[in-house]
Protein backbone atom coordinates (compact mmCIF):
# COMPACT_ATOMS: atom_id res chain seq x y z
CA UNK A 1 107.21 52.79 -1.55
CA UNK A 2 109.73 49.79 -0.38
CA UNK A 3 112.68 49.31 -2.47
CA UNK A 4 112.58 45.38 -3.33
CA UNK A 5 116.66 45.60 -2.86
CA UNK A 6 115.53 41.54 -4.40
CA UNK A 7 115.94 43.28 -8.16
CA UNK A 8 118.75 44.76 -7.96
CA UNK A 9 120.57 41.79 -6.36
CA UNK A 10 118.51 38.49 -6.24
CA UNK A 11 121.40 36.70 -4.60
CA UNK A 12 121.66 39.61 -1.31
CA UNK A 13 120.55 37.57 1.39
CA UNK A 14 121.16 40.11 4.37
CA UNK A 15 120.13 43.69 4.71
CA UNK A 16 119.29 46.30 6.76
CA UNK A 17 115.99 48.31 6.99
CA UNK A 18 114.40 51.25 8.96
CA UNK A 19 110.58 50.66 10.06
CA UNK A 20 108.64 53.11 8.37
CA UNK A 21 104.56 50.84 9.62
CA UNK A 22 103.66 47.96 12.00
CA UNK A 23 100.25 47.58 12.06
CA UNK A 24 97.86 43.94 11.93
CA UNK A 25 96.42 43.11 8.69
CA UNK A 26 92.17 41.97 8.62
CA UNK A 27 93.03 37.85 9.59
CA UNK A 28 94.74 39.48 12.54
CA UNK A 29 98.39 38.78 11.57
CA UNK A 30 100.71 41.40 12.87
CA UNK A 31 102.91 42.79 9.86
CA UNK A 32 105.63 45.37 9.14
CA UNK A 33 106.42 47.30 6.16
CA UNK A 34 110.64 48.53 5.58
CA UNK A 35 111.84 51.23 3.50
CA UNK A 36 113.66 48.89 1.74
CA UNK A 37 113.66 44.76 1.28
CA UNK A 38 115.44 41.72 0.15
CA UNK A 39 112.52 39.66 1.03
CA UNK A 40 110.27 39.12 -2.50
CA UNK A 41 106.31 38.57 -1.87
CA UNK A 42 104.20 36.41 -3.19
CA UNK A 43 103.07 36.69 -7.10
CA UNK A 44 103.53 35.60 -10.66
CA UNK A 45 103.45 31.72 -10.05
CA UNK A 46 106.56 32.61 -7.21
CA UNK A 47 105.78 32.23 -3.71
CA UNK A 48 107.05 34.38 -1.15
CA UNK A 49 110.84 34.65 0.71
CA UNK A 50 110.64 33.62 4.19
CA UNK A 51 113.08 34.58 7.46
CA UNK A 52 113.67 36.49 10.17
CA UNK A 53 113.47 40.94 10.79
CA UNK A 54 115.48 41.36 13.82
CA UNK A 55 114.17 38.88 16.38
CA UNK A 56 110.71 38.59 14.69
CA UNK A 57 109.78 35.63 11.81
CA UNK A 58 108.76 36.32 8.79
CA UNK A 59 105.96 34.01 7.63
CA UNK A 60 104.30 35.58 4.73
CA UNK A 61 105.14 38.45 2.22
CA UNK A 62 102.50 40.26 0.15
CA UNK A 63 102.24 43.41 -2.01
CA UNK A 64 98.80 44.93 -0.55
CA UNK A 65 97.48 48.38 -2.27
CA UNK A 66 101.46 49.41 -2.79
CA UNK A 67 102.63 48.13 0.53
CA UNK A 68 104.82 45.35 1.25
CA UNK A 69 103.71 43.79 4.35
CA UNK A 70 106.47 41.13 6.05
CA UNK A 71 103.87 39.50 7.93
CA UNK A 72 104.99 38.43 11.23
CA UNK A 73 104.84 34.97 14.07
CA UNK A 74 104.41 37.75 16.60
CA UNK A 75 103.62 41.33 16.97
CA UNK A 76 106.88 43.50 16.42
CA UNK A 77 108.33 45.03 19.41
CA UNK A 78 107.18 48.34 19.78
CA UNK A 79 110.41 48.95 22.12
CA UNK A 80 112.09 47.68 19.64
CA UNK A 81 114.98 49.74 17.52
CA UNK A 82 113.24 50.99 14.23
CA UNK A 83 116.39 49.68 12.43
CA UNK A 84 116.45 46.63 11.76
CA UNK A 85 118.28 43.87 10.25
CA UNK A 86 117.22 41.44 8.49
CA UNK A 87 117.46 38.09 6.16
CA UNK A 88 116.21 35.66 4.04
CA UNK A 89 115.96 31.75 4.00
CA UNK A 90 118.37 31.47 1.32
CA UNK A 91 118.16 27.77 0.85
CA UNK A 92 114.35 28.70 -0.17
CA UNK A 93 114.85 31.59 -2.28
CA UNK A 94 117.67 30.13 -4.66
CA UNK A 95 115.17 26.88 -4.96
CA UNK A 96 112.31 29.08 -6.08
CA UNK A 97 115.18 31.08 -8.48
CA UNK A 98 116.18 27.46 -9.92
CA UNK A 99 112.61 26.42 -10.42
CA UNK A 100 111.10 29.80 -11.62
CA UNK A 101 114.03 30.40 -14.49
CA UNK A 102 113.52 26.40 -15.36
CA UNK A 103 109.83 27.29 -15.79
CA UNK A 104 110.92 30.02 -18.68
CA UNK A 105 113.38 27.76 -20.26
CA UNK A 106 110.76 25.02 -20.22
CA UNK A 107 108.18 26.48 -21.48
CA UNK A 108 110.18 28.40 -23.98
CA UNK A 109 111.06 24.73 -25.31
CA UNK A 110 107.97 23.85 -25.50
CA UNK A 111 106.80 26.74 -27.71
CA UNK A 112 109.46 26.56 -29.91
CA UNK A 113 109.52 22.97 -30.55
CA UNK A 114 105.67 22.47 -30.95
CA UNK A 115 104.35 25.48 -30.65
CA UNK A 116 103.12 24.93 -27.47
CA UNK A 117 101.30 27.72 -25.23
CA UNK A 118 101.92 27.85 -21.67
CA UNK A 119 98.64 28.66 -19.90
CA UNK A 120 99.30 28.19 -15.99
CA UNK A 121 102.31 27.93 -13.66
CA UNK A 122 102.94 26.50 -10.20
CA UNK A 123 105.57 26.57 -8.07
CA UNK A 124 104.61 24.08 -4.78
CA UNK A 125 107.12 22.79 -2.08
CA UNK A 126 107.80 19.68 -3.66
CA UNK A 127 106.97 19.88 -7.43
CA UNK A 128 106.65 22.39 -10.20
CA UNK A 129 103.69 22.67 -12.76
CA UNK A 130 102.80 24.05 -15.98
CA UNK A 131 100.20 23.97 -18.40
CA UNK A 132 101.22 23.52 -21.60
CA UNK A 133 98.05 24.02 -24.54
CA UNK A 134 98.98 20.99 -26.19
CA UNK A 135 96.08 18.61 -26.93
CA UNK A 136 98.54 15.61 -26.52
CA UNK A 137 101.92 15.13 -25.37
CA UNK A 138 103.88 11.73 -25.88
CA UNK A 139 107.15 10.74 -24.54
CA UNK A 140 109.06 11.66 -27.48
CA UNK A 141 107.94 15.02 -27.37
CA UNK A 142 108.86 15.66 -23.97
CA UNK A 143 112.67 13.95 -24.11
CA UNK A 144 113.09 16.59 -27.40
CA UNK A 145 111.49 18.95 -24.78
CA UNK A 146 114.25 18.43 -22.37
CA UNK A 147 117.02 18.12 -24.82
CA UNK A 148 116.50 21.65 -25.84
CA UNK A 149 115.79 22.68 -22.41
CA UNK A 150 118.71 21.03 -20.55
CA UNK A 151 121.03 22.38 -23.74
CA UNK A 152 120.28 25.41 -22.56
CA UNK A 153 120.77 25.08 -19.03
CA UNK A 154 124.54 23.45 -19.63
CA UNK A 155 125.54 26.22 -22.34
CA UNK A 156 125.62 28.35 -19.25
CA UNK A 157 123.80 31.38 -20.80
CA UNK A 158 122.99 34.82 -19.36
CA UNK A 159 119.45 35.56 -17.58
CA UNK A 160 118.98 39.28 -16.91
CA UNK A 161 115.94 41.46 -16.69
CA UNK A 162 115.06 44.66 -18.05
CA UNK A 163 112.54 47.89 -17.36
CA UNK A 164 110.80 49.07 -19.91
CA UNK A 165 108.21 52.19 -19.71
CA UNK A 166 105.77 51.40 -22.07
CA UNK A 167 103.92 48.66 -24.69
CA UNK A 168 105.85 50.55 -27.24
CA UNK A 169 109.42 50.36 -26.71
CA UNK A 170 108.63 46.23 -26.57
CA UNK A 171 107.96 46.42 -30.46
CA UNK A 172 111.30 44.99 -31.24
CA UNK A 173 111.58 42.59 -28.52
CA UNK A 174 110.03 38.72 -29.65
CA UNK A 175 108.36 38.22 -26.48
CA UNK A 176 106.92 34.60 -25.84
CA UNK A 177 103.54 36.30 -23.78
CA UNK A 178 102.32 40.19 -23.43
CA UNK A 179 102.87 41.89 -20.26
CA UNK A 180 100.18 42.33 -18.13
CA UNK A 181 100.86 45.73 -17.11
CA UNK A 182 101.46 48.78 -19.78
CA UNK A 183 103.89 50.58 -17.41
CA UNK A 184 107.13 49.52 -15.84
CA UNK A 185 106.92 46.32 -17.62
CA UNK A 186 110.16 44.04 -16.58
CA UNK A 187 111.45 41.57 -19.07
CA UNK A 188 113.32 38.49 -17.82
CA UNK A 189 115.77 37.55 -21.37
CA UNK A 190 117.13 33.70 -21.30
CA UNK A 191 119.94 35.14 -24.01
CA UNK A 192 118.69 34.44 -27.32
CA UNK A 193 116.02 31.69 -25.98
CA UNK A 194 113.35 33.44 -24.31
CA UNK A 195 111.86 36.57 -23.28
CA UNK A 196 108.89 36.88 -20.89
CA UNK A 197 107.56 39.36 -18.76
CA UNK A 198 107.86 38.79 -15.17
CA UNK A 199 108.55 40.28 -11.43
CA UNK A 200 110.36 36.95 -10.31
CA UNK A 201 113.91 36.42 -9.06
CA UNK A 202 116.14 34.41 -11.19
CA UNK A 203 119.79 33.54 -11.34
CA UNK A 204 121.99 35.04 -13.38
CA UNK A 205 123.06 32.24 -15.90
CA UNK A 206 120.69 29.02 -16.61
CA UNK A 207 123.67 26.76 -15.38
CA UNK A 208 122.78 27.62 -11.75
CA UNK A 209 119.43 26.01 -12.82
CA UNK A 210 121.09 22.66 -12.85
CA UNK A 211 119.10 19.98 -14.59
CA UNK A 212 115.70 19.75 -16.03
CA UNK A 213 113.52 17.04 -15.29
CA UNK A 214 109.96 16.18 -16.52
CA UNK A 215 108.20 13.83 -14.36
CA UNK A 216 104.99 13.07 -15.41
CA UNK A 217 101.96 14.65 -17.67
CA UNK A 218 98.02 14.63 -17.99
CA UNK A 219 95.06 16.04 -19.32
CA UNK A 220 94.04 19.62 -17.64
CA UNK A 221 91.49 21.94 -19.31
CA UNK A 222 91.83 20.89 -23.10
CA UNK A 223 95.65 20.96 -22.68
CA UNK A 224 98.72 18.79 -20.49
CA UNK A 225 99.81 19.58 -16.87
CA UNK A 226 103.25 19.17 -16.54
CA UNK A 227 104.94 18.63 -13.44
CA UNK A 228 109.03 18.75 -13.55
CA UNK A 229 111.65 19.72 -11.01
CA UNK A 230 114.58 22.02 -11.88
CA UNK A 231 118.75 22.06 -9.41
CA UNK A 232 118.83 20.74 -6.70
CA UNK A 233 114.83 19.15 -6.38
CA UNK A 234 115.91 16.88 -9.50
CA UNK A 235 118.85 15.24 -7.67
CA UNK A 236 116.77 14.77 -4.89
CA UNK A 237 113.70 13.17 -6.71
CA UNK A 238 116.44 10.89 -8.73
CA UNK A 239 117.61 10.05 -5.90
CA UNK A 240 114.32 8.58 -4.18
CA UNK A 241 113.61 6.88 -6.91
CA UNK A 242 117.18 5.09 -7.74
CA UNK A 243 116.62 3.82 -3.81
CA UNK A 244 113.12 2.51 -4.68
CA UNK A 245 114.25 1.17 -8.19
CA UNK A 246 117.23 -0.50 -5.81
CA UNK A 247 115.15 -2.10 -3.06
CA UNK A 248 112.95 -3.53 -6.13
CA UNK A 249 115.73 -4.68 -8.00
CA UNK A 250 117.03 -6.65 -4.60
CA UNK A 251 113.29 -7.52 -3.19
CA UNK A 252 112.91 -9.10 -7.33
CA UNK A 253 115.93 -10.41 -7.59
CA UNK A 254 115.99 -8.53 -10.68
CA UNK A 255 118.03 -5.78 -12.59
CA UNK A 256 117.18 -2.19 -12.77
CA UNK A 257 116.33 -2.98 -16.55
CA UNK A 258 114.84 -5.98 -16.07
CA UNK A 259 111.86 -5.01 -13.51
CA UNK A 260 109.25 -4.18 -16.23
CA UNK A 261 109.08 -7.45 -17.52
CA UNK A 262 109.79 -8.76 -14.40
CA UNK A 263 106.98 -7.03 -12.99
CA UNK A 264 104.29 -7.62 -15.92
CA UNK A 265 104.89 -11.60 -15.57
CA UNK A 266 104.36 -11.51 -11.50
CA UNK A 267 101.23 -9.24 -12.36
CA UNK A 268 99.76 -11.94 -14.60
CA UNK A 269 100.93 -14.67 -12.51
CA UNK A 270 98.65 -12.97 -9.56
CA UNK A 271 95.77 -12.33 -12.32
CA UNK A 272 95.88 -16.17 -12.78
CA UNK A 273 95.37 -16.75 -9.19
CA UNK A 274 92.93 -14.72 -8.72
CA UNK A 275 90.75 -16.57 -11.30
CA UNK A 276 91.44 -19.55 -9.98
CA UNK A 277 91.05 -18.70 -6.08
CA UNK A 278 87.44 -17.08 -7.52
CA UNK A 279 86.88 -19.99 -9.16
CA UNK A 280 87.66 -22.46 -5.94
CA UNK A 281 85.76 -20.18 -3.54
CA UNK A 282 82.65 -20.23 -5.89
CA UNK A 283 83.14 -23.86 -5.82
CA UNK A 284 83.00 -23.64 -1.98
CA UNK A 285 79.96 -21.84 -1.82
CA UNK A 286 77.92 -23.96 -3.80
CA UNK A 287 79.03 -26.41 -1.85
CA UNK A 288 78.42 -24.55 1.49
CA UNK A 289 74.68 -23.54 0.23
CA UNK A 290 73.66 -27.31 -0.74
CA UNK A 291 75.04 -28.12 3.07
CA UNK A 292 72.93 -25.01 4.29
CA UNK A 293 69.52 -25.99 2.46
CA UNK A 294 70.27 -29.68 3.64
CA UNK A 295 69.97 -28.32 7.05
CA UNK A 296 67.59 -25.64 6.66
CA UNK A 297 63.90 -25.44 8.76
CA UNK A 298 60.80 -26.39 7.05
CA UNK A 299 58.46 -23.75 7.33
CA UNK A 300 55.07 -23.37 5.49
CA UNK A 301 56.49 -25.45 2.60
CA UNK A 302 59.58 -23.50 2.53
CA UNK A 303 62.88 -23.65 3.43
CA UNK A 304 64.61 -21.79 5.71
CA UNK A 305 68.29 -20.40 5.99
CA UNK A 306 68.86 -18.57 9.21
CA UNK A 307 72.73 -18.27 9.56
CA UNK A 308 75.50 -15.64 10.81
CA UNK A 309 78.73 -15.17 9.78
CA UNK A 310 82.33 -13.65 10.86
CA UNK A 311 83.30 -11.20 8.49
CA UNK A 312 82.14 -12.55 5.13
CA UNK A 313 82.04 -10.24 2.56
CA UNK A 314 78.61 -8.62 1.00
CA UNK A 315 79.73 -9.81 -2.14
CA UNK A 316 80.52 -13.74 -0.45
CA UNK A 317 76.88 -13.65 1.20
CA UNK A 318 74.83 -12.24 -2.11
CA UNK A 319 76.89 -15.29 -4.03
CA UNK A 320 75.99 -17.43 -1.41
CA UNK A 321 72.27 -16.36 -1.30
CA UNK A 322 71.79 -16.75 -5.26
CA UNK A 323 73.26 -20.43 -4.68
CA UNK A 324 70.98 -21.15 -2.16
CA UNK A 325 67.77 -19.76 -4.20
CA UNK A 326 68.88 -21.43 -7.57
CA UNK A 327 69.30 -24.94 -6.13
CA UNK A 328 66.03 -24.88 -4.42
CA UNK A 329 62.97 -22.48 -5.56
CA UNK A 330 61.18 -22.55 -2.10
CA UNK A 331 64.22 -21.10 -0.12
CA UNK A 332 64.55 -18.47 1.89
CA UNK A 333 68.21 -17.32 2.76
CA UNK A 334 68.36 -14.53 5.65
CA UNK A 335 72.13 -14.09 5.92
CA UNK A 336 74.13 -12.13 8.64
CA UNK A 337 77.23 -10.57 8.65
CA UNK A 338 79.30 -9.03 11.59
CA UNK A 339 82.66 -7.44 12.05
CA UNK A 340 83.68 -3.61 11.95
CA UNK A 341 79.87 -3.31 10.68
CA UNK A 342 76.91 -5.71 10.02
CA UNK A 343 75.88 -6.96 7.13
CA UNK A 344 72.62 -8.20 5.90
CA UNK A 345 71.10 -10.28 2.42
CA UNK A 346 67.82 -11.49 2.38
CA UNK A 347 66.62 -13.66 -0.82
CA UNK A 348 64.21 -15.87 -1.37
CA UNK A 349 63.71 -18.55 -4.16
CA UNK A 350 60.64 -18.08 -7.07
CA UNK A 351 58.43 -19.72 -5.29
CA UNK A 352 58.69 -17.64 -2.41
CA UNK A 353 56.38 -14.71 -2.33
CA UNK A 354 56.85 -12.31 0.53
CA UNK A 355 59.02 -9.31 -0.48
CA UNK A 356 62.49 -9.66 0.70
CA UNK A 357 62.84 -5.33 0.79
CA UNK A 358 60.19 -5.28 3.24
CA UNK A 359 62.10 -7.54 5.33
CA UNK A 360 65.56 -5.37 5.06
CA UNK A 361 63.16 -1.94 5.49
CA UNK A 362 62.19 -3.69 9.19
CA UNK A 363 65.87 -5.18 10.16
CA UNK A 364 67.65 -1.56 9.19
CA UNK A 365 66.69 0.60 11.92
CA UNK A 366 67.77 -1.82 14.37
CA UNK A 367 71.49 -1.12 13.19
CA UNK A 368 70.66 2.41 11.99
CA UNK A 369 71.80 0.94 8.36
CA UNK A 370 71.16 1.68 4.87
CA UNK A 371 70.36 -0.61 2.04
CA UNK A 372 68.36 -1.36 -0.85
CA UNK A 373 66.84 -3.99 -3.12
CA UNK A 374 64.09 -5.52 -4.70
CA UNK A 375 61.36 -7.94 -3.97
CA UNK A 376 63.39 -10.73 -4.80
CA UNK A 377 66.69 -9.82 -3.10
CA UNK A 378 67.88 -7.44 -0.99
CA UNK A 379 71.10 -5.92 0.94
CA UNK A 380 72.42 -3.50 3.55
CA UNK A 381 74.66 -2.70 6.34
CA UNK A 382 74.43 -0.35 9.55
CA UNK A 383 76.45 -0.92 12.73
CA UNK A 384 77.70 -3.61 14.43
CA UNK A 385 75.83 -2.77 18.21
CA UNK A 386 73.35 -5.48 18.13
CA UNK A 387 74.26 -9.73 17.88
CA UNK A 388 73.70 -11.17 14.81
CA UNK A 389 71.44 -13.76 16.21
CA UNK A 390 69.16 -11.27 18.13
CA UNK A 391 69.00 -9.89 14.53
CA UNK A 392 67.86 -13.47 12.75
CA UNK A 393 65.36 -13.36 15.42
CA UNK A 394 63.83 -10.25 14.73
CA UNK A 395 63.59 -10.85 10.94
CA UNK A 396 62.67 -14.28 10.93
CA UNK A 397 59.75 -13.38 12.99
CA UNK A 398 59.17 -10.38 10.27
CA UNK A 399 58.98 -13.33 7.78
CA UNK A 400 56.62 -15.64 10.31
CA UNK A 401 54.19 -12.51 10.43
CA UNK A 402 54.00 -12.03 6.74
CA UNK A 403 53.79 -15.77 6.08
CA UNK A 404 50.86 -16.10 8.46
């Protein structure tokens, strides 16, 4: 058995070791297992402590059927002196003690407040999660949540943990979740806020936390995910977003308190345009389609609109082709796009009676496209490796052979 020196001093960020295993592990990943550790593995929400044994990097630490394997870049030296020294990323490790101990006092507040459950914990690079089995959440809940929780963290209390042998000698302790073992069951104690069970490392008084901050919250399996950041991560994420609330406020013109409104009355400003640029370009192509059928071939009584365009939109050319077959019944509009991809919509008018799917089911597999439609109109779109007009060609004389 390794002694995980991590328990009895989270904050040792040095040791030394002798080499009692190297081996590789089933992936292939070369590993070695100490008679004693600072470096904590992965488990309980907390991921792993990362560094360097001797010359070799550390890039992964797991428990494994009672071994701790430091899993390693390279293979360990097997010249190499079986004592070693070694030591942690501390930057790392106090992040993941900051963010771990905020979890407890968060979800402590949480429970106490509104009797919320915590049902899942994650600890990522960047953010911190945890489910909370609260069917809603609303902003005042969470500002009382980080009252309580941030009271807490600036009374400065004491966080120690405690072995206990068995279920039994719990019986007096208010714990906030059962252990999940029934033996050598450690208790992490938040004094006189919390007590959970848990194998993490955490300072030892919530100051060193620093401050609690909830970011945002949403619906996860019948409860709320919460993601937060705890220390150091909080200054860092208020920081990013003073700069971008600054580089509004200056793009705007606008103060910090003002950009809400400022921003609601630009946002309907640009839903106004919008109607009224749809409106004009509608305008435009009902226009552009009476121009089209003015110019259009005769052909067996109908009329005929052959035409390619530069990047106009499938939803421009299926406008476009229901302008063109309301203003005249006997039209047919075959309408090409081109650009990254091609385009096509075929429609014809209600006196028109050759299916306009058959003609997209013919003009597909020359741009190995897709598409779909009905007798009366009908779209799709495939590559761009053949010129529009060769295409108009090919379909039009699709439509002379079923007109015939």
């Amino acid at each position: 058995m390794t002694l995980k020196l991590y328990y009895d001093n989270p904050y040792m960020q040095e040791f030394t070791a002798e080499v009692v295993e190297t081996g590789t592990d089933s992936n292939g990943t070369p590993y070695v297992v100490l008679d004693q550790t600072t470096f904590y593995p992965t488990g309980g929400g907390q991921p792993c402590d990362l560094g360097m044994i001797g010359d070799s990097e550390v890039i992964d630490v797991e428990e494994v059927d009672g071994k701790l394997l430091h899993r390693l870049k390279e293979p360990f030296p097997a010249d190499a002196d079986r004592s070693v020294y070694g030591r942690i990323d501390w930057q790392r490790r106090f992040d993941h003690m900051q963010q771990h101990t905020g979890q407890h006092i968060l979800s402590a507040a949480f429970e106490q407040l509104f009797d919320g459950e915590t049902f899942g914990f994650h600890l990522g690079r960047d953010l911190v999660t945890v489910d909370i089995l609260l069917p809603e959440l609303t902003q005042e809940m969470i500002e009382h949540v980080e009252q309580l929780s941030n009271t807490i963290v600036f009374e400065n209390r004491d966080v120690y943990a405690q072995w206990f042998d068995s279920e039994e000698e719990l019986s007096m302790i208010p714990l906030r979740k059962p252990p999940k073992v029934t033996e050598n069951i450690r208790i992490v104690t938040i004094d006189d806020f919390d007590y959970s069970p848990c194998g993490g490392t955490h300072p030892y008084r919530t100051g060193e936390v620093g401050p609690i901050k909830v970011l945002s919250w949403s619906k996860h399996k019948g409860g709320n995910r919460v993601e937060f950041v705890c220390g150091w991560r909080t200054l860092r994420a208020m920081t990013e977003k003073q700069l971008v609330l600054r580089q509004l406020s200056r793009q705007l013109t606008s103060g910090e308190a003002e950009l809400p409104s400022h921003i609601d009355r630009m946002l309907g400003e640009k839903r106004d345009t919008d109607r009224a640029l749809e409106e004009a370009h509608g305008k435009l192509l009902q226009a552009q389609a009476g121009e089209l059928l003015a110019a259009a071939e005769s052909v067996h009584g109908l009329k005929l609109v052959s035409q390619a365009f530069d990047n106009l939109t499938m939803q421009q050319m299926q406008k476009l082709a229901q302008h063109l077959t309301s203003q005249d019944p006997a039209a047919v509009a075959l309408l090409v796009s081109s650009g990254d991809k091609t385009q096509l919509v075929f429609a014809r008018g209600t006196d028109v009676q050759v299916p306009m799917n058959d003609l997209l089911k013919v003009t597909l597999p020359l741009i190995d496209g897709k598409g779909g439609g009905s007798a009366a109109i009908a779209q799709g779109g495939g590559t761009a490796n053949v010129d529009p007009q060769e295409l108009l060609l090919n379909v039009r004389s699709a439509l002379m052979a079923k007109l015939a």
